[in-house]
PDB file of N, CA and C in Angstrom:
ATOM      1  N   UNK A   1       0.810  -1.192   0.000  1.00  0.00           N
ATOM      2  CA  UNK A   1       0.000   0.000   0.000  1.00  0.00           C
ATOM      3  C   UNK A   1       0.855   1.258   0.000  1.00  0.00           C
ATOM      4  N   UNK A   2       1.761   1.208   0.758  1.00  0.00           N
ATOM      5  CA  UNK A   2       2.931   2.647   0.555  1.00  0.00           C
ATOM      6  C   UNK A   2       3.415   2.426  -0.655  1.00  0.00           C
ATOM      7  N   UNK A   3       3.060   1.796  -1.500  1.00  0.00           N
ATOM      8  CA  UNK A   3       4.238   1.785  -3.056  1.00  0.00           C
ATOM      9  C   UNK A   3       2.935   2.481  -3.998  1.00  0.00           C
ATOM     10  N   UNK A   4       1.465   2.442  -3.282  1.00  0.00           N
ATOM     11  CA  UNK A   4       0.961   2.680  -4.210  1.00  0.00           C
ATOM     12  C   UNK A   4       0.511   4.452  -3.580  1.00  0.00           C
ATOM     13  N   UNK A   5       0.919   5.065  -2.054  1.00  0.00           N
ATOM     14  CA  UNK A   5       0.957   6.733  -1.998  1.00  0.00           C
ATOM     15  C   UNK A   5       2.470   6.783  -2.577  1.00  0.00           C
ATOM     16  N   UNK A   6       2.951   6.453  -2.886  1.00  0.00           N
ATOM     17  CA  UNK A   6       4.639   6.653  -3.216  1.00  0.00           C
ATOM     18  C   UNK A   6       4.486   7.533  -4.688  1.00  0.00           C
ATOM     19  N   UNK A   7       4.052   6.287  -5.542  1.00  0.00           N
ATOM     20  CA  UNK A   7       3.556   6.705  -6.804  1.00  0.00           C
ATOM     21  C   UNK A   7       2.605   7.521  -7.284  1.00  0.00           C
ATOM     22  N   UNK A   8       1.709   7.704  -6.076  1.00  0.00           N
ATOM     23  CA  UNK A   8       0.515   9.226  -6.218  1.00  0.00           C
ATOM     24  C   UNK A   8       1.450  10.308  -6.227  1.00  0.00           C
ATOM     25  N   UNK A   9       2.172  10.442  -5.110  1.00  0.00           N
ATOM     26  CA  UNK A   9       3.030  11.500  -4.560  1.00  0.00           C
ATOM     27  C   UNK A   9       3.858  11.896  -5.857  1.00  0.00           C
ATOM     28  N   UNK A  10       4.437  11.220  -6.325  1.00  0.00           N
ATOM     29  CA  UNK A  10       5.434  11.193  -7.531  1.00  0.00           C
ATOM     30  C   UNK A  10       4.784  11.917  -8.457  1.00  0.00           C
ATOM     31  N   UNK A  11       3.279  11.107  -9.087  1.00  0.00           N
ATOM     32  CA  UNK A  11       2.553  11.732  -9.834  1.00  0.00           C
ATOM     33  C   UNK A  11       2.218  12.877  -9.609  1.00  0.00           C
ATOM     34  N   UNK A  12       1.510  13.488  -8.614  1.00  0.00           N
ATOM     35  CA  UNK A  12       1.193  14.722  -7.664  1.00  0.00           C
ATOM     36  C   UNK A  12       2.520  15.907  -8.235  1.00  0.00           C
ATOM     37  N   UNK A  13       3.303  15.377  -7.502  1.00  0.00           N
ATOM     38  CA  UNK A  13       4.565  16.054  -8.419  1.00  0.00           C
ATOM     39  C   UNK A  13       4.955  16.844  -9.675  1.00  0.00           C
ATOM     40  N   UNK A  14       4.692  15.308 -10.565  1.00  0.00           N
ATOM     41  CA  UNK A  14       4.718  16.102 -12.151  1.00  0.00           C
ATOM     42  C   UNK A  14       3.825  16.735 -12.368  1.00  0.00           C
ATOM     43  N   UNK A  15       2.824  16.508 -11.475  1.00  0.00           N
ATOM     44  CA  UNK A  15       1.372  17.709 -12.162  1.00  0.00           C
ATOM     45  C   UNK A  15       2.166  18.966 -11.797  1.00  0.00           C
ATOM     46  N   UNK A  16       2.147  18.975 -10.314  1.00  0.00           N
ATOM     47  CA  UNK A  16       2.781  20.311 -10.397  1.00  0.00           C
ATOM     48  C   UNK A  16       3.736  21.044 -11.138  1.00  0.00           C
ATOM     49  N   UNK A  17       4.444  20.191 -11.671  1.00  0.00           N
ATOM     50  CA  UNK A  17       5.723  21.126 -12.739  1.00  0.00           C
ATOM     51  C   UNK A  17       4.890  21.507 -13.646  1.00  0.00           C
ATOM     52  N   UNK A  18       3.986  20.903 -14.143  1.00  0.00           N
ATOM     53  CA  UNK A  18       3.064  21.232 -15.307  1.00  0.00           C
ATOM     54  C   UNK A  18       2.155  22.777 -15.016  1.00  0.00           C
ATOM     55  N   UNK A  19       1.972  22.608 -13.792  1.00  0.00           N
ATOM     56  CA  UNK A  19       0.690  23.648 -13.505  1.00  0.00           C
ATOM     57  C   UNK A  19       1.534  25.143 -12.862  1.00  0.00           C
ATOM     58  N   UNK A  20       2.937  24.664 -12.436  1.00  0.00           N
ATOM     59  CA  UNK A  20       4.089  26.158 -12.362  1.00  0.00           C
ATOM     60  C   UNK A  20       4.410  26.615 -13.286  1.00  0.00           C
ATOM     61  N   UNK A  21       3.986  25.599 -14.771  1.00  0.00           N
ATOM     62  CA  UNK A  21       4.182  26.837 -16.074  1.00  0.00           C
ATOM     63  C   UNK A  21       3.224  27.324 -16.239  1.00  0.00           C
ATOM     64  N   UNK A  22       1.829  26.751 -15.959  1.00  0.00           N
ATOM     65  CA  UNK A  22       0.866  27.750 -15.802  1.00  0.00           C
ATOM     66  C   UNK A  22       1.074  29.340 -14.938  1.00  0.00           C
ATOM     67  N   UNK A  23       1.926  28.802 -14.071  1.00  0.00           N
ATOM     68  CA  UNK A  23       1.761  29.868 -12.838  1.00  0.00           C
ATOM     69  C   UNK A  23       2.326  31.322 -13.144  1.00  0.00           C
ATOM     70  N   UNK A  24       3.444  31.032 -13.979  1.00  0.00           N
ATOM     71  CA  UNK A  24       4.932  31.330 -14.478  1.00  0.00           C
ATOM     72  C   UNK A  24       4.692  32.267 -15.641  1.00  0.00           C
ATOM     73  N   UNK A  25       3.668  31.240 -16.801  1.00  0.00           N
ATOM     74  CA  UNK A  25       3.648  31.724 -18.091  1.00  0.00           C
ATOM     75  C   UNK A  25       2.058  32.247 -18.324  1.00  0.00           C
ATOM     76  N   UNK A  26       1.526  32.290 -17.583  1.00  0.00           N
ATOM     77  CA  UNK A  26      -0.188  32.159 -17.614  1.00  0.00           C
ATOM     78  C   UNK A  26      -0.499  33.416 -18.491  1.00  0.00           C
ATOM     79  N   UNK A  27      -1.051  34.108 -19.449  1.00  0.00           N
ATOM     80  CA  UNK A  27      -1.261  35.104 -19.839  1.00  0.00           C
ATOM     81  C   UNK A  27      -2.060  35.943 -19.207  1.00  0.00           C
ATOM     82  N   UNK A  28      -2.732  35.897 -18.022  1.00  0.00           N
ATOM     83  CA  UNK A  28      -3.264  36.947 -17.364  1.00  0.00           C
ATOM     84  C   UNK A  28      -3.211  36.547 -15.685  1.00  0.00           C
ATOM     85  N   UNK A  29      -3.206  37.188 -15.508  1.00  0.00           N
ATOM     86  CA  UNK A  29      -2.648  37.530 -13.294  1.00  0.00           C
ATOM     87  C   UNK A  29      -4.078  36.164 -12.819  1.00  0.00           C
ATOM     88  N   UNK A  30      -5.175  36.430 -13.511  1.00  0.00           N
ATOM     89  CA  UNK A  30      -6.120  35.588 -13.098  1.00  0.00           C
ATOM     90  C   UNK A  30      -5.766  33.858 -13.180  1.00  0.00           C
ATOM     91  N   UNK A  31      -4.614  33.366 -14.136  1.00  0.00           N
ATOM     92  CA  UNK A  31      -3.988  32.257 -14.470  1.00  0.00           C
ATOM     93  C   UNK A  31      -3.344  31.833 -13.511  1.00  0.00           C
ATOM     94  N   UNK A  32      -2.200  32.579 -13.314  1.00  0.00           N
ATOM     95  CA  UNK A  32      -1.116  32.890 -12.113  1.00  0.00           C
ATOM     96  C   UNK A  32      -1.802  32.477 -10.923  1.00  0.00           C
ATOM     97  N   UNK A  33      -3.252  33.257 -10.663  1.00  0.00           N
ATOM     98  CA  UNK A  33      -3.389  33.245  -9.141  1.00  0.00           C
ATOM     99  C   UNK A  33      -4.130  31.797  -8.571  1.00  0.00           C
ATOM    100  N   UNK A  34      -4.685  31.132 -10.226  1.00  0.00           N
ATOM    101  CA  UNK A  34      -5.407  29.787  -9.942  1.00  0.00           C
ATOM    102  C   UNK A  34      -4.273  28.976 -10.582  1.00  0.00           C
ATOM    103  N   UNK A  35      -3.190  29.069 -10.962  1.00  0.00           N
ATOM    104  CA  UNK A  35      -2.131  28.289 -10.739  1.00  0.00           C
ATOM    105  C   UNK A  35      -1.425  28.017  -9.635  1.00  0.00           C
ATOM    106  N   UNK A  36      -1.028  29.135  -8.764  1.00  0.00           N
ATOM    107  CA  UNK A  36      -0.279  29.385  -7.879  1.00  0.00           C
ATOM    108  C   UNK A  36      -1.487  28.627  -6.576  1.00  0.00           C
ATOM    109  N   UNK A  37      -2.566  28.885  -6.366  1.00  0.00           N
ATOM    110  CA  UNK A  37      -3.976  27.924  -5.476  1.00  0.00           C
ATOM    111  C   UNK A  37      -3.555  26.456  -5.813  1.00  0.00           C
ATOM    112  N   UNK A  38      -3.562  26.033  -7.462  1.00  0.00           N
ATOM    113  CA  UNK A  38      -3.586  24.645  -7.932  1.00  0.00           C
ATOM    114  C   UNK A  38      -2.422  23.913  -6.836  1.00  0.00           C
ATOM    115  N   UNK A  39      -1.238  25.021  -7.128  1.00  0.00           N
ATOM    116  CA  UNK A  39       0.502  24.272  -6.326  1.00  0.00           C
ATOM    117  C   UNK A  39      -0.195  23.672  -5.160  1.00  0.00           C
ATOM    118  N   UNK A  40      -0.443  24.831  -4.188  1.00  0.00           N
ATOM    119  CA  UNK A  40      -0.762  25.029  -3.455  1.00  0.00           C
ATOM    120  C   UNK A  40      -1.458  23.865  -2.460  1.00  0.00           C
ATOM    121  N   UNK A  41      -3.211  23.081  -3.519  1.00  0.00           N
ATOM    122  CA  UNK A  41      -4.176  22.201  -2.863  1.00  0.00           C
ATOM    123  C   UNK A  41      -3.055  21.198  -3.138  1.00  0.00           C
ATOM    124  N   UNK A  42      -2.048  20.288  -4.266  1.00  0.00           N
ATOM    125  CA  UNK A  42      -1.713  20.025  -4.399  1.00  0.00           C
ATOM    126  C   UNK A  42      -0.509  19.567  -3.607  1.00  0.00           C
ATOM    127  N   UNK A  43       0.348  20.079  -3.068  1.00  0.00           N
ATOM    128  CA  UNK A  43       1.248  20.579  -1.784  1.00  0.00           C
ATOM    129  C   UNK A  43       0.619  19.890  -0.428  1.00  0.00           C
ATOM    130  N   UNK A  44      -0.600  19.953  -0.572  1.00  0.00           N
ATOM    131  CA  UNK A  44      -1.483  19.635   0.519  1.00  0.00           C
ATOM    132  C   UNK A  44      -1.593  18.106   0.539  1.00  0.00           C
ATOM    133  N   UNK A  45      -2.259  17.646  -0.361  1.00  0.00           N
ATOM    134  CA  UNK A  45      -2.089  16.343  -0.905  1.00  0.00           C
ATOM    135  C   UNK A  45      -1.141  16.067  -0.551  1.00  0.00           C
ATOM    136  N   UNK A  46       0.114  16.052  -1.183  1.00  0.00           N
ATOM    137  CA  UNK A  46       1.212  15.844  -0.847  1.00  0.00           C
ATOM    138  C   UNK A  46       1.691  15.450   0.800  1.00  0.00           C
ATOM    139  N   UNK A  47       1.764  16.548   1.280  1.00  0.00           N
ATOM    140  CA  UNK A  47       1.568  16.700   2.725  1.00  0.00           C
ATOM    141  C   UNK A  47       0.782  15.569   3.281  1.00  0.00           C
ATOM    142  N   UNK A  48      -0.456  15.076   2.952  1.00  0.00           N
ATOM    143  CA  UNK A  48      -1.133  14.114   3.571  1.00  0.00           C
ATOM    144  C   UNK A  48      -0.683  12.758   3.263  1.00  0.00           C
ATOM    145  N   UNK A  49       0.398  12.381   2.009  1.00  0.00           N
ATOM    146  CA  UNK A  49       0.637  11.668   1.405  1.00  0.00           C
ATOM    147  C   UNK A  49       1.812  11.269   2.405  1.00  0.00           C
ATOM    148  N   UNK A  50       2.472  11.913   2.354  1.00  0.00           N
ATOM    149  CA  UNK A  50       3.690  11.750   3.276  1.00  0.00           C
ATOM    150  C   UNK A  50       3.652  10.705   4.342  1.00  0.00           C
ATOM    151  N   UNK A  51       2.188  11.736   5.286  1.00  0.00           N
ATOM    152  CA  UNK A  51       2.508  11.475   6.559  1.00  0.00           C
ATOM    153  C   UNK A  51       1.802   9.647   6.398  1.00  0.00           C
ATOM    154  N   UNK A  52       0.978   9.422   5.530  1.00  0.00           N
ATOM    155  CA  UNK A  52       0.634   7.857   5.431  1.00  0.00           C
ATOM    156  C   UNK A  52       1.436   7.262   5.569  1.00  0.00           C
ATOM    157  N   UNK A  53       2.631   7.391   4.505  1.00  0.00           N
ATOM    158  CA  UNK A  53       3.821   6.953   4.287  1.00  0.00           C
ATOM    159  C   UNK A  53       4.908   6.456   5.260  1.00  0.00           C
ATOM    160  N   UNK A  54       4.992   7.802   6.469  1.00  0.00           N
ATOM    161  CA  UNK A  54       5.916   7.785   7.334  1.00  0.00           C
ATOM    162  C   UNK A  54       4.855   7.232   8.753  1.00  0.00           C
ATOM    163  N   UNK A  55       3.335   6.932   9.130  1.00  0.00           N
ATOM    164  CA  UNK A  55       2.617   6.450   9.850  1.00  0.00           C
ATOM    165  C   UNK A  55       2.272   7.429  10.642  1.00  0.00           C
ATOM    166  N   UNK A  56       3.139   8.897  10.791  1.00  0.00           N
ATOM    167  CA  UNK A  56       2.127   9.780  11.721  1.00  0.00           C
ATOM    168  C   UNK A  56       1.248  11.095  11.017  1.00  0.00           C
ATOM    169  N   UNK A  57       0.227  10.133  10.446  1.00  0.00           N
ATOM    170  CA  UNK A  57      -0.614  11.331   9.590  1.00  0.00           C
ATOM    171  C   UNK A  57      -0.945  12.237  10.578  1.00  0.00           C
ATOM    172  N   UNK A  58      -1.328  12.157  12.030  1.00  0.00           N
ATOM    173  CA  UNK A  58      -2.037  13.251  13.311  1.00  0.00           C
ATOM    174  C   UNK A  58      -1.208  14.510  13.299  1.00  0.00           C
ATOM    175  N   UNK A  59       0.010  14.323  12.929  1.00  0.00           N
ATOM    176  CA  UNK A  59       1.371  15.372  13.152  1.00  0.00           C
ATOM    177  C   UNK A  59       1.301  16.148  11.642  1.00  0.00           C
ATOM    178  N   UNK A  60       1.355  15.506  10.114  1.00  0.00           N
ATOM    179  CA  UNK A  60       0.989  15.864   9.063  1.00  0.00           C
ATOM    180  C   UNK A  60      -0.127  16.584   8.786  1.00  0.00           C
ATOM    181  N   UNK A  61      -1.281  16.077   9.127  1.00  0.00           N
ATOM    182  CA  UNK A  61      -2.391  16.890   9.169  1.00  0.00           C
ATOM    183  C   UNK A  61      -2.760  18.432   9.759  1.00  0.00           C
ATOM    184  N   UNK A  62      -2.285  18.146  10.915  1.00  0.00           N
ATOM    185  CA  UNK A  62      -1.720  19.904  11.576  1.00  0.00           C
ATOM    186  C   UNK A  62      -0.959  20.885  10.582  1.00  0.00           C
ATOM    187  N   UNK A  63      -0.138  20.328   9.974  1.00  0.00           N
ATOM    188  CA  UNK A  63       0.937  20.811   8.691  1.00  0.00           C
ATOM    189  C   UNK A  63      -0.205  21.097   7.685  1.00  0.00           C
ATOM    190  N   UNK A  64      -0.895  19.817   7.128  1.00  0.00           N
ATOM    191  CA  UNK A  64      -1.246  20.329   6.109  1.00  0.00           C
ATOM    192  C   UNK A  64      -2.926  21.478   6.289  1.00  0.00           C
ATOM    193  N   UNK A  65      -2.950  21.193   7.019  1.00  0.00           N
ATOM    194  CA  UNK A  65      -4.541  22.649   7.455  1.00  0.00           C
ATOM    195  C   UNK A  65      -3.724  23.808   7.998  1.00  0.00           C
ATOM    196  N   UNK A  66      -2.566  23.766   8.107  1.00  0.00           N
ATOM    197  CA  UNK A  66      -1.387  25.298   8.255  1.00  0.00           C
ATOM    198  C   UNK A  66      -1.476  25.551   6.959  1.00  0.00           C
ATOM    199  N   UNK A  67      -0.799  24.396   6.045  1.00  0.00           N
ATOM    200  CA  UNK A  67      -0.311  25.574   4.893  1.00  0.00           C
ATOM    201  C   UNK A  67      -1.414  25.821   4.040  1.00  0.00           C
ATOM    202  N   UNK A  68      -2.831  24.965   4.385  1.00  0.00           N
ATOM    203  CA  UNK A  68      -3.410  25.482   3.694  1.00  0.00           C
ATOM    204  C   UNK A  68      -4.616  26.466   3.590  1.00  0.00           C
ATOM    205  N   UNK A  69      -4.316  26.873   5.278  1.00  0.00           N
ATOM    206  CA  UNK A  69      -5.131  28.589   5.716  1.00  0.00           C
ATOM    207  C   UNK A  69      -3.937  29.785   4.908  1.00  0.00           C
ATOM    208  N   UNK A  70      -2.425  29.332   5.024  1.00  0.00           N
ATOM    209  CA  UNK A  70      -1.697  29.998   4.481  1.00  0.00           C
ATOM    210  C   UNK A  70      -1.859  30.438   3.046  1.00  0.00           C
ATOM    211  N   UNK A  71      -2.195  29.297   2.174  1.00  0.00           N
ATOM    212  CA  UNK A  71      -2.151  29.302   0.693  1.00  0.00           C
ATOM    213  C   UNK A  71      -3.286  30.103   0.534  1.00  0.00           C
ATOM    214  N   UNK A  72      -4.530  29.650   1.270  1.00  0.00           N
ATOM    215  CA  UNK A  72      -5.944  30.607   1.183  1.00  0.00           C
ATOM    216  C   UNK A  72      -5.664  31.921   1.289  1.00  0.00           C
ATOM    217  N   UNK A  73      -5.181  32.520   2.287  1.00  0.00           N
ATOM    218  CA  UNK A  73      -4.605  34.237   2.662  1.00  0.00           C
ATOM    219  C   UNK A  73      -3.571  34.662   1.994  1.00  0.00           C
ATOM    220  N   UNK A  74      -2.845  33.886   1.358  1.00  0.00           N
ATOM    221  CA  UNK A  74      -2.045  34.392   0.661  1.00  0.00           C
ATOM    222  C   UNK A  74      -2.624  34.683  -1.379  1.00  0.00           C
ATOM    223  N   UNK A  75      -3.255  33.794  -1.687  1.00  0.00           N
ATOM    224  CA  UNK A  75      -4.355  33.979  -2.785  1.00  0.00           C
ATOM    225  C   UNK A  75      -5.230  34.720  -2.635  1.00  0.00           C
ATOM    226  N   UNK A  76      -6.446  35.348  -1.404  1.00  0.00           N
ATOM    227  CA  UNK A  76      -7.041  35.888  -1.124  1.00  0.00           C
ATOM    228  C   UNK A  76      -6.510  37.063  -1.378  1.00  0.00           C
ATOM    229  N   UNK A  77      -5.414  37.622  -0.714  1.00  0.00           N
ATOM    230  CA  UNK A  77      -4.076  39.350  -0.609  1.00  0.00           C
ATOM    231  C   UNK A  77      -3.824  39.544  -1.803  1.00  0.00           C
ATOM    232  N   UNK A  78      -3.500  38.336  -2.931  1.00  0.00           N
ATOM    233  CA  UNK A  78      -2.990  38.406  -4.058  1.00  0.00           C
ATOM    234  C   UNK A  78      -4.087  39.179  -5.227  1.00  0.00           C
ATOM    235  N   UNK A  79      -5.246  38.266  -4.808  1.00  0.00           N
ATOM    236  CA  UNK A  79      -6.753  38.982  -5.342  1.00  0.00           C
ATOM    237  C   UNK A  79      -6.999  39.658  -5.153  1.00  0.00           C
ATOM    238  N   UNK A  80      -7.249  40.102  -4.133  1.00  0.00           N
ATOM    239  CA  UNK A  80      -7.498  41.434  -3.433  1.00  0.00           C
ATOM    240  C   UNK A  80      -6.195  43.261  -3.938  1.00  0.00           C
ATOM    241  N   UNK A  81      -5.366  42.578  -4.372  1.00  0.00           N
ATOM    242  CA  UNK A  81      -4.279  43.409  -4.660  1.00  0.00           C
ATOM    243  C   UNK A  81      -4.125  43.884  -5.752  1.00  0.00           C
ATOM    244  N   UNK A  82      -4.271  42.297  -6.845  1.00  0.00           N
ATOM    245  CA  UNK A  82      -4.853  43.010  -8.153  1.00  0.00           C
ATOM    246  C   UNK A  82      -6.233  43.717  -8.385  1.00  0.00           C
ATOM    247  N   UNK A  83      -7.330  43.520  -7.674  1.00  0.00           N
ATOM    248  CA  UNK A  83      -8.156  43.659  -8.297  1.00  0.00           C
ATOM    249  C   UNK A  83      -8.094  45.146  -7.501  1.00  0.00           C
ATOM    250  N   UNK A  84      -7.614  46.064  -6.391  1.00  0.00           N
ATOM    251  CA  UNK A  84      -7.519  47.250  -6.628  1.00  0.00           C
ATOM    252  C   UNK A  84      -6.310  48.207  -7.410  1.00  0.00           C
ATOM    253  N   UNK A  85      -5.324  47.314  -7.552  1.00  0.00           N
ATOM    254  CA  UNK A  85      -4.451  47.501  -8.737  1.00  0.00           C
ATOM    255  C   UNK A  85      -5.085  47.705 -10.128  1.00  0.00           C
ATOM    256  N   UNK A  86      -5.663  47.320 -10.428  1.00  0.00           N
ATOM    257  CA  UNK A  86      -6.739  47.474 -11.470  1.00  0.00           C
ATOM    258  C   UNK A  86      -7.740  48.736 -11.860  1.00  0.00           C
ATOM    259  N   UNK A  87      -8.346  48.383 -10.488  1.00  0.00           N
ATOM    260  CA  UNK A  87      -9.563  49.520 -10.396  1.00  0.00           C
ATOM    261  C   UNK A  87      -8.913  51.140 -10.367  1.00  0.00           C
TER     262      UNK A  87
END
């Protein structure tokens, strides 16, 4: 069963390289900011993936609902920044 989060995780991975050229190359800030979210839920996953892996998901889970009030407020500021940058 760990050979088969091993290989999610892995996969999980290459998505992400895929979705940081979104982030990177996106043609409008609105791309960027649901690229940069995508890393982000993704990261999370990850994070939960781990801790299966290593047996203390209770310790992982704390981690991953941190980074992902973080990723929320930090996308939220980002939105919020362009869209009076804009106006």
């Amino acid at each position: 069963m760990s050979n088969f989060f091993l290989v999610v995780a892995i996969f999980l991975c290459c998505l992400i390289v895929l979705t940081l050229y979104r982030a990177v190359v996106g043609p409008t800030v609105l791309d960027r900011l649901v690229g940069a979210n995508a890393i982000g839920s993704k990261t999370v996953v990850i994070l939960l993936l781990i801790g299966f892996l290593y047996g203390r998901i209770e310790m992982f889970v704390d981690i991953a609902i941190t980074y992902t009030l973080l990723n929320f407020i930090a996308v939220l500021g980002a939105a919020r920044y362009f869209y009076k940058k804009k106006g």
